[in-house]
Protein backbone atom coordinates (compact mmCIF):
# COMPACT_ATOMS: atom_id res chain seq x y z
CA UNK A 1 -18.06 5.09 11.31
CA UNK A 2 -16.88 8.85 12.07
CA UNK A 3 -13.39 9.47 11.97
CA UNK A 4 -12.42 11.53 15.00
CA UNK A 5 -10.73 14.42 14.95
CA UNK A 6 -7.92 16.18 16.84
CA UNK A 7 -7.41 19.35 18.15
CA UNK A 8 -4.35 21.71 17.45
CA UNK A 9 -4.08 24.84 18.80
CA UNK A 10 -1.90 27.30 16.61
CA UNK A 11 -1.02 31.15 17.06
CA UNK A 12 -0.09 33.80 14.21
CA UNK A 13 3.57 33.74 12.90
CA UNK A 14 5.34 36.55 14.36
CA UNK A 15 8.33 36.41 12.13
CA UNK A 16 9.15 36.43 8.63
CA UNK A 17 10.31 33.23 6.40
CA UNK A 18 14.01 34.14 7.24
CA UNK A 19 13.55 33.66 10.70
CA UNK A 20 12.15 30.79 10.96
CA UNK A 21 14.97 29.00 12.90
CA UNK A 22 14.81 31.26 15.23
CA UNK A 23 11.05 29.66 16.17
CA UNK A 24 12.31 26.42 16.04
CA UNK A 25 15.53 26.93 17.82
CA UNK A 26 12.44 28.09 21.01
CA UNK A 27 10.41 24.96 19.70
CA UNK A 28 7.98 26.68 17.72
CA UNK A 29 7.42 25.41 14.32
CA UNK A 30 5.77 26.97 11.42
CA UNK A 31 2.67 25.38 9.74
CA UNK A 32 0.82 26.72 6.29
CA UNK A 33 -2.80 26.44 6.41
CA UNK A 34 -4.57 26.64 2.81
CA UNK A 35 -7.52 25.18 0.99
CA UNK A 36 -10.94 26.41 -0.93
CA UNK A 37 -13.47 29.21 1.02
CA UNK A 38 -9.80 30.62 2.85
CA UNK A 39 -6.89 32.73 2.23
CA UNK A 40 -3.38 31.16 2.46
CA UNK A 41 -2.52 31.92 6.03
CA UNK A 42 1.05 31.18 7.91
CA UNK A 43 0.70 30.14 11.22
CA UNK A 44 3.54 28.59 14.41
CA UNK A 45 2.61 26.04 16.69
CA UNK A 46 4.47 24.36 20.09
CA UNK A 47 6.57 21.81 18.37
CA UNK A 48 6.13 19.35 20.97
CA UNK A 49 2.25 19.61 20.82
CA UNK A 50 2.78 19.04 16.65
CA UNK A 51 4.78 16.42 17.04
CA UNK A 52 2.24 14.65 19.02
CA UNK A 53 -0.37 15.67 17.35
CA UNK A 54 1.22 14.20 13.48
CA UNK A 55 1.82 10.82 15.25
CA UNK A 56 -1.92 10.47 15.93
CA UNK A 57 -3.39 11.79 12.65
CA UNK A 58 -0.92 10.83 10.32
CA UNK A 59 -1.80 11.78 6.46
CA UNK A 60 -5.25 10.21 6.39
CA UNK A 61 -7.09 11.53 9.73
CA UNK A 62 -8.87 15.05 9.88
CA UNK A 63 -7.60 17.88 12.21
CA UNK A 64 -8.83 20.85 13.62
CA UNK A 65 -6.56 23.66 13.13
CA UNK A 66 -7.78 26.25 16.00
CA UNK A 67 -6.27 29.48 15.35
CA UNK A 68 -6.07 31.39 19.01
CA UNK A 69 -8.38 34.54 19.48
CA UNK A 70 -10.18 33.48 16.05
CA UNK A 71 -13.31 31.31 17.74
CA UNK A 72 -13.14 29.28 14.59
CA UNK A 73 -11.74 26.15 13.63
CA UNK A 74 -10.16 25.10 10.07
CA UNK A 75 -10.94 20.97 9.39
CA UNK A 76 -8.01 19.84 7.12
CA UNK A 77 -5.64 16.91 6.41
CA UNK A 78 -1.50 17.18 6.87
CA UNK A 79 -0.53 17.67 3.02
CA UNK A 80 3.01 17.82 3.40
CA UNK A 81 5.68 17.47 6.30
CA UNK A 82 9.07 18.73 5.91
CA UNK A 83 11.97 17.20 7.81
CA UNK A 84 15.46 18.51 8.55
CA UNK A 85 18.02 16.32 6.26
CA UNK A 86 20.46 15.54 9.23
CA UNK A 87 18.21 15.60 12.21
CA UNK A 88 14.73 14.45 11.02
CA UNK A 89 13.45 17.40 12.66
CA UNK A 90 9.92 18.36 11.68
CA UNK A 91 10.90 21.93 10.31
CA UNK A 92 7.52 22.45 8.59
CA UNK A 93 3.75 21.36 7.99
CA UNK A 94 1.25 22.11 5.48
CA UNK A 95 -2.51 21.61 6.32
CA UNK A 96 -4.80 21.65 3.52
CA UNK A 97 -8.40 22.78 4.67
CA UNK A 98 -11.24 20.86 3.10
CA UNK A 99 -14.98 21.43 2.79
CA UNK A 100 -16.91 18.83 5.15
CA UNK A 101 -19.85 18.45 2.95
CA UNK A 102 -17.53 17.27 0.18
CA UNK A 103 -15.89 14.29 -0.83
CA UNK A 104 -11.79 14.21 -0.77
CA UNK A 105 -9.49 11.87 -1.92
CA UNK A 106 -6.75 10.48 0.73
CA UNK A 107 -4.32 7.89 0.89
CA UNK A 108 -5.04 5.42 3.71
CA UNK A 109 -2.63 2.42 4.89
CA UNK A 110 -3.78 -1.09 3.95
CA UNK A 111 -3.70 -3.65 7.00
CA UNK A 112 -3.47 -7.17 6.80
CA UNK A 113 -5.71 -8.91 9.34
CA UNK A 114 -5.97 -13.06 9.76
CA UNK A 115 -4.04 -15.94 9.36
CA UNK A 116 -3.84 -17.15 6.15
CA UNK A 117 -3.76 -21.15 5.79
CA UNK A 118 -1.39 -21.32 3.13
CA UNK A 119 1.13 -19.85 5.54
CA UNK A 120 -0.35 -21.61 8.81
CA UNK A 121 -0.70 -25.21 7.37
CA UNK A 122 1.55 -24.94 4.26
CA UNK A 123 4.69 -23.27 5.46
CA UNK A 124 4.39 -20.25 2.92
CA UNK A 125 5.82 -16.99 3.01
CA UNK A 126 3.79 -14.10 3.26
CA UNK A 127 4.22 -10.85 1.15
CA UNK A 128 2.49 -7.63 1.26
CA UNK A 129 2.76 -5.81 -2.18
CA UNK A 130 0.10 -2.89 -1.13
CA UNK A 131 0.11 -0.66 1.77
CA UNK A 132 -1.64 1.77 1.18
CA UNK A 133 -4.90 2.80 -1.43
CA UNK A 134 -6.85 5.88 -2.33
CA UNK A 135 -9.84 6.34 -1.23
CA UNK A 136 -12.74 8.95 -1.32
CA UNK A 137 -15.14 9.78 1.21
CA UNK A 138 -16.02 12.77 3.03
CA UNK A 139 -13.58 14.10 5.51
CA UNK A 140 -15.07 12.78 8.43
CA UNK A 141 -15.83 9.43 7.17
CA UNK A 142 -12.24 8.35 5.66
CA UNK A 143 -10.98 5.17 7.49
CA UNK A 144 -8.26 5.25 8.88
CA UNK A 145 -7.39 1.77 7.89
CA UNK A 146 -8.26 -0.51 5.19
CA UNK A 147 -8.17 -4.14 6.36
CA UNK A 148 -7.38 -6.96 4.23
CA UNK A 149 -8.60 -10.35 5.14
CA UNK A 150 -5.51 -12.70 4.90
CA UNK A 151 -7.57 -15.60 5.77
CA UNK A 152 -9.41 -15.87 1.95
CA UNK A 153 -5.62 -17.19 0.71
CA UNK A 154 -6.17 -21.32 1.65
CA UNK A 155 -3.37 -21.77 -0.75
CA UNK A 156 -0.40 -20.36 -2.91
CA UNK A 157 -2.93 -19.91 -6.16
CA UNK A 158 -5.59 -17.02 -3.78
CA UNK A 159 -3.87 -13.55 -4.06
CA UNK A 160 -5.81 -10.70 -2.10
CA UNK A 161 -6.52 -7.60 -4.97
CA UNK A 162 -7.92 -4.37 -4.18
CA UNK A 163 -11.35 -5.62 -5.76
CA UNK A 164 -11.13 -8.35 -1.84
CA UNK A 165 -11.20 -5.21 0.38
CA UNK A 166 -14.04 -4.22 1.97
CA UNK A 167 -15.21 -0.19 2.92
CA UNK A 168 -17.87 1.30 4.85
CA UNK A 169 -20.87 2.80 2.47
CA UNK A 170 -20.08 6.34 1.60
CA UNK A 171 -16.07 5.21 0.99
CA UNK A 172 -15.05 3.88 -2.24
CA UNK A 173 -11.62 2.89 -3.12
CA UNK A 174 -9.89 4.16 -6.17
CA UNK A 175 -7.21 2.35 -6.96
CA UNK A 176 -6.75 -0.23 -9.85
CA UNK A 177 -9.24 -3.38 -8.50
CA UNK A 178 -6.91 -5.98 -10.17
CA UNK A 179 -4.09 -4.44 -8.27
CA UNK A 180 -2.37 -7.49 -6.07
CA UNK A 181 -2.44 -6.61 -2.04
CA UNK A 182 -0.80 -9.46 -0.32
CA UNK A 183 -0.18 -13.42 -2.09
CA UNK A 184 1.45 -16.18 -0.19
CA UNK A 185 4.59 -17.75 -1.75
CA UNK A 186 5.56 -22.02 -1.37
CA UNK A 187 8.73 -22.60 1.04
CA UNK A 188 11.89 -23.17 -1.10
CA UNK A 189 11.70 -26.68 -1.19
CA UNK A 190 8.01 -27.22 -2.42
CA UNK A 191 9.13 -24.47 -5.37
CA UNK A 192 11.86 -26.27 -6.21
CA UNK A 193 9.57 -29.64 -6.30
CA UNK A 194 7.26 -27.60 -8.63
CA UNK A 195 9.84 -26.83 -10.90
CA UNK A 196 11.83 -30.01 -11.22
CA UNK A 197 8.28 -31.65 -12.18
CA UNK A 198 7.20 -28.97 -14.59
CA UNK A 199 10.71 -29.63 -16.45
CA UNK A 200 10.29 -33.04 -16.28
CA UNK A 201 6.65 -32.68 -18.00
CA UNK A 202 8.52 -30.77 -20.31
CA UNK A 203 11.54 -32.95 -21.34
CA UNK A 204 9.05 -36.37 -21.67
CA UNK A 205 7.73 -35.34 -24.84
CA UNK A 206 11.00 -34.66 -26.14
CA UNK A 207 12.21 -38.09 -25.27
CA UNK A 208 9.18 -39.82 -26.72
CA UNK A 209 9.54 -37.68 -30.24
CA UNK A 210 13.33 -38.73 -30.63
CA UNK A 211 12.32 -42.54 -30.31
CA UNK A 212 9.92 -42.18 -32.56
CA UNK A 213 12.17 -40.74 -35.56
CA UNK A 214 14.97 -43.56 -34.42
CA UNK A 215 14.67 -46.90 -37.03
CA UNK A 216 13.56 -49.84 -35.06
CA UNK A 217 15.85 -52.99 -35.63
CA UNK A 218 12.75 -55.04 -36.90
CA UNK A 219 12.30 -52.47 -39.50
CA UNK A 220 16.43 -52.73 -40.59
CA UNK A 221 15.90 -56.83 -40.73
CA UNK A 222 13.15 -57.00 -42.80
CA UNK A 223 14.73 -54.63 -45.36
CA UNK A 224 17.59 -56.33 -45.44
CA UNK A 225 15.64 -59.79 -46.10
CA UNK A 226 13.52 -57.92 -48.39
CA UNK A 227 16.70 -57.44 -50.19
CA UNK A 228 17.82 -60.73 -50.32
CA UNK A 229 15.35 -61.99 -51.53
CA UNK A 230 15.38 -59.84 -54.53
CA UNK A 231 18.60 -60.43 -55.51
């Protein structure tokens, strides 16, 4: 499936590094746009239009960075946000343009979908370990979600790992395949069960080995006749 793409509309900086609060004080805020086949080029953009734009595309969906006047468009990924320390602010974006004929490698978010049984009919807990796995694809055809199928855990022993999710041809995943997604873990009381039996198991044998090296009366009566009758 195509990934779509949005649109931002950006202008040329018209003030140096220095004065950069002064564009964001007016809610303008200053982007970096660099990649292969371009210079390293500084543009600002309406920080309201940003804004909305970063809460659509995220890190993992494609944008169209249209300089104004230019006629041309830029396709590239968000590489870096920067965020004020006290306000959260976005201060600062870096877009990294990328070639569309060419594979790139993105993080994308990892989404659970399903019920899993071991939760629904055994009471377990579920826990997500993975959210999120590298991927490569072309630009264009990066998801922009990875589902996980929580219904293939029927019980607490089925774990979901990477190797369980499933991609659209032209996507691979690059992340470890053993690498655990999501598992389901037994309410406190059926863990507890679990272990009280497995130290039980454990102690028996104990038991059973200490008998064995203990004298059995019979044995101490017949030596002791044995005895007699020697004398």
């Amino acid at each position: 499936m195509t990934t779509q793409t949005a649109r931002l509309a950006v202008q040329e900086r018209s003030t140096m590094r220095k004065k950069n609060g002064v564009l964001r004080r007016n809610g303008i805020t200053p982007i970096h746009l660099y990649g292969p086949g371009i210079p390293s080029q500084v543009f600002q953009v309406d920080s309201q239009l940003l804004r909305k734009t970063l809460s659509v595309v995220g890190y993992n969906r494609p944008v169209e960075v249209a300089p104004d006047g230019s006629g041309e468009t830029h396709l590239a990924f968000v590489r870096e946000i920067q965020f004020h320390p006290l306000t959260t602010e976005v201060v600062h974006v870096d877009f990294l343009r990328v070639d569309m004929t060419k594979t790139t490698r993105v993080d994308v978010p990892v989404e659970l979908v399903g019920e899993s049984a071991a939760v629904r009919v055994h009471g377990g807990s579920l826990i997500q370990a993975l959210y999120t796995v590298l991927v490569e694809a072309r630009p264009l055809e990066v998801p922009v979600v990875v589902s996980a199928d929580a219904t293939i855990m029927e019980d607490f022993d089925r774990a979901i790992r990477v190797s369980d999710l499933e991609v659209a041809e032209g996507v691979a995943i690059l992340t470890d395949p053993e690498q655990m997604v999501a598992h389901v873990t037994p309410p406190v009381s059926v863990a507890a069960e679990d272990e009280e039996a497995a130290t039980e198991a454990g102690a028996e044998p104990e038991r059973v080995e200490a008998a064995s090296d203990e004298t059995s009366p019979e044995a101490v009566v017949e030596s002791d006749g044995d005895a007699g009758s020697k004398a």
